[in-house]
N, C-alpha and C. Protein backbone atom coordinates (compact mmCIF):
# COMPACT_ATOMS: atom_id res chain seq x y z
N UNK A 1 0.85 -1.17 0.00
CA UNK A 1 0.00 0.00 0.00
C UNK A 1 0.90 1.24 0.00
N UNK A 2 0.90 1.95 -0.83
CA UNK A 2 1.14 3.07 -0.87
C UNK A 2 0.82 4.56 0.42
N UNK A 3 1.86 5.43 0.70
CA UNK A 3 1.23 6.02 1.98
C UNK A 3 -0.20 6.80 1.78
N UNK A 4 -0.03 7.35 0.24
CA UNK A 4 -1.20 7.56 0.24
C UNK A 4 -2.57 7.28 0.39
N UNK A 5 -2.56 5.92 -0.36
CA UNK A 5 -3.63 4.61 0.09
C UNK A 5 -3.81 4.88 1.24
N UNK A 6 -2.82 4.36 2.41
CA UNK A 6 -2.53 4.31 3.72
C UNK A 6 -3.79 5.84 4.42
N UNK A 7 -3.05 6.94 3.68
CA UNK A 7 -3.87 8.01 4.36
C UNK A 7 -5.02 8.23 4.01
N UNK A 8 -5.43 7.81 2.69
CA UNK A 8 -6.88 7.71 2.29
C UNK A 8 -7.84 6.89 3.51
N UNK A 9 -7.59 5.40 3.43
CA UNK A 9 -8.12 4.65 4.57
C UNK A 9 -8.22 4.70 6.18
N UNK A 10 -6.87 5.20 6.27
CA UNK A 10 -7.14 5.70 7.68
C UNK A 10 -7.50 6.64 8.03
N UNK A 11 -7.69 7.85 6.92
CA UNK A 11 -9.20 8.70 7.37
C UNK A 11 -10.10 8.90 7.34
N UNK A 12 -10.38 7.64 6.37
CA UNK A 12 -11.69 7.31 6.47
C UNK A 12 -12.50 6.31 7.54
N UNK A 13 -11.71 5.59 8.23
CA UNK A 13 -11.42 4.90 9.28
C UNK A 13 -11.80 5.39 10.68
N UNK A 14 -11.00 7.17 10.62
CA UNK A 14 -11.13 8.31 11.78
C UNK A 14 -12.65 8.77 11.42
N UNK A 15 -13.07 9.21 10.27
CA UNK A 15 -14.17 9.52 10.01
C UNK A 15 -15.57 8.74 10.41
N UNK A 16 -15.31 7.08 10.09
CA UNK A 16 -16.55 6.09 10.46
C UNK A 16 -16.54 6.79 12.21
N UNK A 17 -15.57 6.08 12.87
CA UNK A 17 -15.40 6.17 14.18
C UNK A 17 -16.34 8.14 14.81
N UNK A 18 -16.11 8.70 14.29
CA UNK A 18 -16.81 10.00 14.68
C UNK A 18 -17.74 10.07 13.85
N UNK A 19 -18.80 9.67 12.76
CA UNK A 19 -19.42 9.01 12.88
C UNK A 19 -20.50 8.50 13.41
N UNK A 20 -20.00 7.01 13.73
CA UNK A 20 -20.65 6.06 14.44
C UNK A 20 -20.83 7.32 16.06
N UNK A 21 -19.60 7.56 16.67
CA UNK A 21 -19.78 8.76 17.66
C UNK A 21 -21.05 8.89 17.94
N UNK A 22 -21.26 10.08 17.02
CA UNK A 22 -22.57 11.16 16.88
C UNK A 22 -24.21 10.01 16.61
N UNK A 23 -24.04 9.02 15.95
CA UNK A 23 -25.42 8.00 15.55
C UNK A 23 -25.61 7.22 17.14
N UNK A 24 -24.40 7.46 18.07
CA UNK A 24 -24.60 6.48 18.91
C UNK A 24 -25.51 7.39 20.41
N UNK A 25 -24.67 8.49 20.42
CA UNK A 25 -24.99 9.57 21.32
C UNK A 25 -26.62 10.14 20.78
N UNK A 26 -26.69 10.02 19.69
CA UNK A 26 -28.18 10.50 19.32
C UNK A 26 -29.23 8.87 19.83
N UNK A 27 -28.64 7.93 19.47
CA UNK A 27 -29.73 6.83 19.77
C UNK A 27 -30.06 6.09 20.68
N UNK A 28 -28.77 6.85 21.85
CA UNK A 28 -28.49 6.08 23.23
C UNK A 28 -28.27 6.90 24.48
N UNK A 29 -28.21 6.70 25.66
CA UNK A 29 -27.85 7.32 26.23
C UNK A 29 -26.15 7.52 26.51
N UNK A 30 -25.40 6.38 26.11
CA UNK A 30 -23.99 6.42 25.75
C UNK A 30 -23.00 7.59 26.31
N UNK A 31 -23.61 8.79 25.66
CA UNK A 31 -22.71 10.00 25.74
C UNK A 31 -21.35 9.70 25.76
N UNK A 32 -20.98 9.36 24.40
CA UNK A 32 -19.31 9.08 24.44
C UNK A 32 -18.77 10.73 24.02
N UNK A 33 -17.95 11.26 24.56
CA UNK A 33 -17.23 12.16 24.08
C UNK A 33 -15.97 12.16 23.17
N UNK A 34 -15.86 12.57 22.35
CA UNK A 34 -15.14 12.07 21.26
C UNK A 34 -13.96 13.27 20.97
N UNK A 35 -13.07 13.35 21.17
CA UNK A 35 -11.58 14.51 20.83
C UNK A 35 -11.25 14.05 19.53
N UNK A 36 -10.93 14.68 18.74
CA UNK A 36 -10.13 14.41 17.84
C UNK A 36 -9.11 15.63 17.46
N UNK A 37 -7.51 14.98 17.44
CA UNK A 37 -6.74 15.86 17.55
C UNK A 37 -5.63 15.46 16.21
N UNK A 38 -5.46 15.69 15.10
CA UNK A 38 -4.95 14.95 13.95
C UNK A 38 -5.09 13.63 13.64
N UNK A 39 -4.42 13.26 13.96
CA UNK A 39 -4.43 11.71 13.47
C UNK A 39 -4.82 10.87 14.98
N UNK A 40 -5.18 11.29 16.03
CA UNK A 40 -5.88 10.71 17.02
C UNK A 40 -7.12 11.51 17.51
N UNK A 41 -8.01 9.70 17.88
CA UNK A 41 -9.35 10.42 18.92
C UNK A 41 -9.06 9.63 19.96
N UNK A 42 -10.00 10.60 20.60
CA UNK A 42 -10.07 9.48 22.40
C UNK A 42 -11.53 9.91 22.06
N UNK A 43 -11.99 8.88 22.99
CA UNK A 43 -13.56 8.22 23.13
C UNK A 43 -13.45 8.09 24.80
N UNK A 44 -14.28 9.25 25.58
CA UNK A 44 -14.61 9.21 26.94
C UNK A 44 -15.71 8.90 27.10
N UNK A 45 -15.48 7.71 28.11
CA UNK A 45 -16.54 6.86 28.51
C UNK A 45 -17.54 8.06 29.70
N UNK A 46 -18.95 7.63 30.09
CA UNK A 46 -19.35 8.12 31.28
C UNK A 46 -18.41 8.19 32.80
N UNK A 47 -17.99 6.65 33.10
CA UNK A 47 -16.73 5.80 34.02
C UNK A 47 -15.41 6.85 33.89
N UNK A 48 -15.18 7.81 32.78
CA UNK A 48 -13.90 8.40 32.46
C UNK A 48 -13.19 7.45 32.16
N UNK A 49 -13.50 6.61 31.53
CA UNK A 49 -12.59 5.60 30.87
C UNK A 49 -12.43 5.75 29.37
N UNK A 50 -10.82 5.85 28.61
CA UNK A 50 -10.60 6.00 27.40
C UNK A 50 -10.35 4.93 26.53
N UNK A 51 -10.64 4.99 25.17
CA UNK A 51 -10.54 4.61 24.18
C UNK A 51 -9.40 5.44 23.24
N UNK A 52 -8.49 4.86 22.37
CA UNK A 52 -7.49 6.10 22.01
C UNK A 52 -7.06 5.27 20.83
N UNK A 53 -7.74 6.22 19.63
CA UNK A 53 -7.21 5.01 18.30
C UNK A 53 -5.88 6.34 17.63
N UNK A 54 -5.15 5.91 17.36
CA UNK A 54 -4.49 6.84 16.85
C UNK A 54 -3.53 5.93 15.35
N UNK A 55 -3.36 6.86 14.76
CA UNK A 55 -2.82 6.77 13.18
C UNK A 55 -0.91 6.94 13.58
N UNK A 56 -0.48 5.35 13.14
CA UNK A 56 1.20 5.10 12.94
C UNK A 56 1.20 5.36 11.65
N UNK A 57 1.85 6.09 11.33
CA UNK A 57 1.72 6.60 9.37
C UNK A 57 3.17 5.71 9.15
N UNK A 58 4.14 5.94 9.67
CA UNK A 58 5.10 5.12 9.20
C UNK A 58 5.04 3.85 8.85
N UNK A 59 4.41 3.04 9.86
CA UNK A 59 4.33 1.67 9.74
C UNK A 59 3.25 1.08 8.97
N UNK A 60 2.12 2.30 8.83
CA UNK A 60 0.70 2.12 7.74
C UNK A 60 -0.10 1.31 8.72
N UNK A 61 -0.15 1.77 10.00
CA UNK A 61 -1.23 1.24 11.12
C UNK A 61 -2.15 2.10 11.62
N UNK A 62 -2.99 1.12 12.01
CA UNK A 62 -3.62 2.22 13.06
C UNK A 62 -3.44 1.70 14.65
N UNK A 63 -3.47 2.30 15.49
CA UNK A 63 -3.31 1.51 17.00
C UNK A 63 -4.73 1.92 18.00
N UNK A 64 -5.02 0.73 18.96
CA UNK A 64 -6.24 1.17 19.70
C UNK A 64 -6.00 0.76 21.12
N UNK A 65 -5.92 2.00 21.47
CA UNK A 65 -5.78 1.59 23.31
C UNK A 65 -7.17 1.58 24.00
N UNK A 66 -7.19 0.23 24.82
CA UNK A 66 -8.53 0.11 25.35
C UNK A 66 -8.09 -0.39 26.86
N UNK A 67 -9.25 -0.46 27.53
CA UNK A 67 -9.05 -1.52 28.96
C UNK A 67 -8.45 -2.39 28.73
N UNK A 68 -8.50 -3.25 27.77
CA UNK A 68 -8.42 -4.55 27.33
C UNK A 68 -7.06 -4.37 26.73
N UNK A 69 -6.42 -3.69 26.30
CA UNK A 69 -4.98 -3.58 26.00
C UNK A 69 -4.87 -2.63 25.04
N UNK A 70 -3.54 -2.99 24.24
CA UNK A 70 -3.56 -2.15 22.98
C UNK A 70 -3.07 -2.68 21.63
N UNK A 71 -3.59 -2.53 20.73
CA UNK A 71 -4.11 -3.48 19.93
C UNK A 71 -3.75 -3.07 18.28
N UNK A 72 -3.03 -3.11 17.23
CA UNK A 72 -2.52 -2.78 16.32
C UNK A 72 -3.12 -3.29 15.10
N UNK A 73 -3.50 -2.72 13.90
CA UNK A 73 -4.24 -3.13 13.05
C UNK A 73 -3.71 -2.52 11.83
N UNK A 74 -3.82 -3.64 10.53
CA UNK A 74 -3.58 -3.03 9.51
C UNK A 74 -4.13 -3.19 8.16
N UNK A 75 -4.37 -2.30 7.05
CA UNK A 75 -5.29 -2.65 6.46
C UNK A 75 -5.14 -3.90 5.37
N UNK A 76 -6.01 -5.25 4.96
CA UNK A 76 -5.39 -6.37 4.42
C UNK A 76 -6.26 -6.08 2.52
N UNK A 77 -6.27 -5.05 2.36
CA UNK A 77 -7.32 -4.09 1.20
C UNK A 77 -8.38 -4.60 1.26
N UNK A 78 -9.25 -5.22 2.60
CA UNK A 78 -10.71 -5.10 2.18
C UNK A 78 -11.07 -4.86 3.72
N UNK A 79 -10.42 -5.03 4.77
CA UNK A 79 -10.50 -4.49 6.05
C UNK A 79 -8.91 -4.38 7.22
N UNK A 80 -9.18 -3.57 8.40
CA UNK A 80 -8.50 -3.40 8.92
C UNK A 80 -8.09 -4.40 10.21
N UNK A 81 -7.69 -5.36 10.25
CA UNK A 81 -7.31 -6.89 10.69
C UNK A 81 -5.77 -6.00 11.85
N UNK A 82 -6.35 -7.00 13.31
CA UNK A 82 -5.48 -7.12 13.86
C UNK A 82 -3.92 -7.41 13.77
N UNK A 83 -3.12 -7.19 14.02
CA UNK A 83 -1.54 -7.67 13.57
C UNK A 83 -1.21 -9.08 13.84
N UNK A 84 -2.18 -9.13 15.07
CA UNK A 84 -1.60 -10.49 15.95
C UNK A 84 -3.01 -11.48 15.41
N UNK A 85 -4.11 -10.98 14.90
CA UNK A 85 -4.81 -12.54 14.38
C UNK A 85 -6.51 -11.90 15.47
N UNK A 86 -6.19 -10.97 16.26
CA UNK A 86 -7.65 -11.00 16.73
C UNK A 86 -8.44 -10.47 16.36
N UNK A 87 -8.81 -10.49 15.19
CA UNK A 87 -10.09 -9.82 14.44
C UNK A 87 -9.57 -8.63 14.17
N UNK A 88 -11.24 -8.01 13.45
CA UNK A 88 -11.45 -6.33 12.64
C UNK A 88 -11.62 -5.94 13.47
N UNK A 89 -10.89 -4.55 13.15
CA UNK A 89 -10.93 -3.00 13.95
C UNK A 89 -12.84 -3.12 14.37
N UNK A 90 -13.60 -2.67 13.34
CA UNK A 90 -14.56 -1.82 13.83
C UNK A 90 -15.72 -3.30 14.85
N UNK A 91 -15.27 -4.68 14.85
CA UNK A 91 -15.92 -5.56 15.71
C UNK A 91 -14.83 -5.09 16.73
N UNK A 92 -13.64 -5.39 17.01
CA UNK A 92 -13.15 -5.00 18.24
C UNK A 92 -13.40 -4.14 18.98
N UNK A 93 -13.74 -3.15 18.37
CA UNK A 93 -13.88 -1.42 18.70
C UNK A 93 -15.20 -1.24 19.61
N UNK A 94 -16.86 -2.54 18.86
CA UNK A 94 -17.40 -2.27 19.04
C UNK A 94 -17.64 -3.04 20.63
N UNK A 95 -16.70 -4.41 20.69
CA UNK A 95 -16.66 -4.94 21.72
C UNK A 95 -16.11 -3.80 23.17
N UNK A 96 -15.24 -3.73 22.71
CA UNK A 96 -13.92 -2.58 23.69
C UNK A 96 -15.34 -1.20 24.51
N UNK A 97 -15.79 -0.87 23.46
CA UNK A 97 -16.60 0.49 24.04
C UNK A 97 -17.51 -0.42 24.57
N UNK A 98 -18.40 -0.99 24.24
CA UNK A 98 -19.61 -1.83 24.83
C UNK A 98 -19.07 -2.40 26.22
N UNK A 99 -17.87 -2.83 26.59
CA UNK A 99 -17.32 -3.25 28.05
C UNK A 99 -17.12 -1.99 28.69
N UNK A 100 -17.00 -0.72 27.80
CA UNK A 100 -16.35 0.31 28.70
C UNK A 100 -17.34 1.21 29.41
N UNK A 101 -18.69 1.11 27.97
CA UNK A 101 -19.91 1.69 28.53
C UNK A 101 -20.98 0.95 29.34
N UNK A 102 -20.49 -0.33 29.57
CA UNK A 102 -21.72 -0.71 30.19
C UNK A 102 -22.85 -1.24 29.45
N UNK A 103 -22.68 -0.87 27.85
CA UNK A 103 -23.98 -0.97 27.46
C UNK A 103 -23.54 -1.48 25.86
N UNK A 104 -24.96 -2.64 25.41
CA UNK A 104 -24.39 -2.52 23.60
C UNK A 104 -23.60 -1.48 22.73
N UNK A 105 -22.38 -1.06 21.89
CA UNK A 105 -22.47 -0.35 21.42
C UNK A 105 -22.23 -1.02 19.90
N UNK A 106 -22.28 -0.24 18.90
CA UNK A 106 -22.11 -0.61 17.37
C UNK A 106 -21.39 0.13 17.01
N UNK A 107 -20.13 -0.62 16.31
CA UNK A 107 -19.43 0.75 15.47
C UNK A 107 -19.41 -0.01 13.92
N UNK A 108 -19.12 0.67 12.95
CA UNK A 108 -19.01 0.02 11.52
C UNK A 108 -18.19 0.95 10.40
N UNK A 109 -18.16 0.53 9.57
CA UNK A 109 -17.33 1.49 8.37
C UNK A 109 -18.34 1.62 7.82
C-alpha cells in the first residue's frame, strides 16, 4: 500500500469512528465524548474511561488503546485486521466500548 492509500483509509477509518460517535450519542444514552486531535481520537466513557485510536503513518497502522490492552491493526485491502490474528478494527472497537460503557455499542465502516 502506498502512503497515500494508507492516508486515504485511515481517514476514512477516523471519520466512520466520529461518525458512528454522533449515531450512537443520538440513539443512546452512551454520551461518548469524542476529541479528535490529527491523526488521534479518544472516546470518553461516562466511568472516564478512554478509548485512544491513533494513526502510525510510518508503519501504515492504526493503533487502539482500550481496557483490554492495545491493539494494532492493519489494512489487508478489504479491512483493517489485527496484527496479531484478533479480528477487525470496527468488531473490536465495538466490543472494547460496549465493556467500557456498560452498554451494547455498534461501530461500523
Amino acid at each position: 500500500m502506498t502512503d497515500l492509500e494508507y492516508q486515504d483509509r485511515a481517514e476514512a477509518l477516523l471519520r466512520a469512528v466520529e461518525l458512528a460517535c454522533d449515531r450512537i450519542n443520538e440513539d443512546s444514552d452512551a454520551d461518548i465524548d469524542n476529541q479528535r486531535v490529527g491523526g488521534m481520537i479518544t472516546l470518553t466513557f461516562r466511568n472516564r474511561s478512554q478509548i485512544v485510536i491513533n494513526l502510525q503513518k510510518p508503519l501504515h497502522e492504526v493503533w487502539l488503546a482500550a481496557r483490554a490492552g492495545g491493539f494494532h491493526y492493519k489494512h489487508d485491502g478489504t479491512n483493517w485486521q489485527d496484527t496479531k490474528g484478533s479480528g477487525e478494527f470496527f468488531e473490536n472497537l465495538s466490543r472494547y466500548a460496549s465493556e467500557q460503557a456498560g452498554q451494547p455499542l455498534r461501530f461500523s465502516s
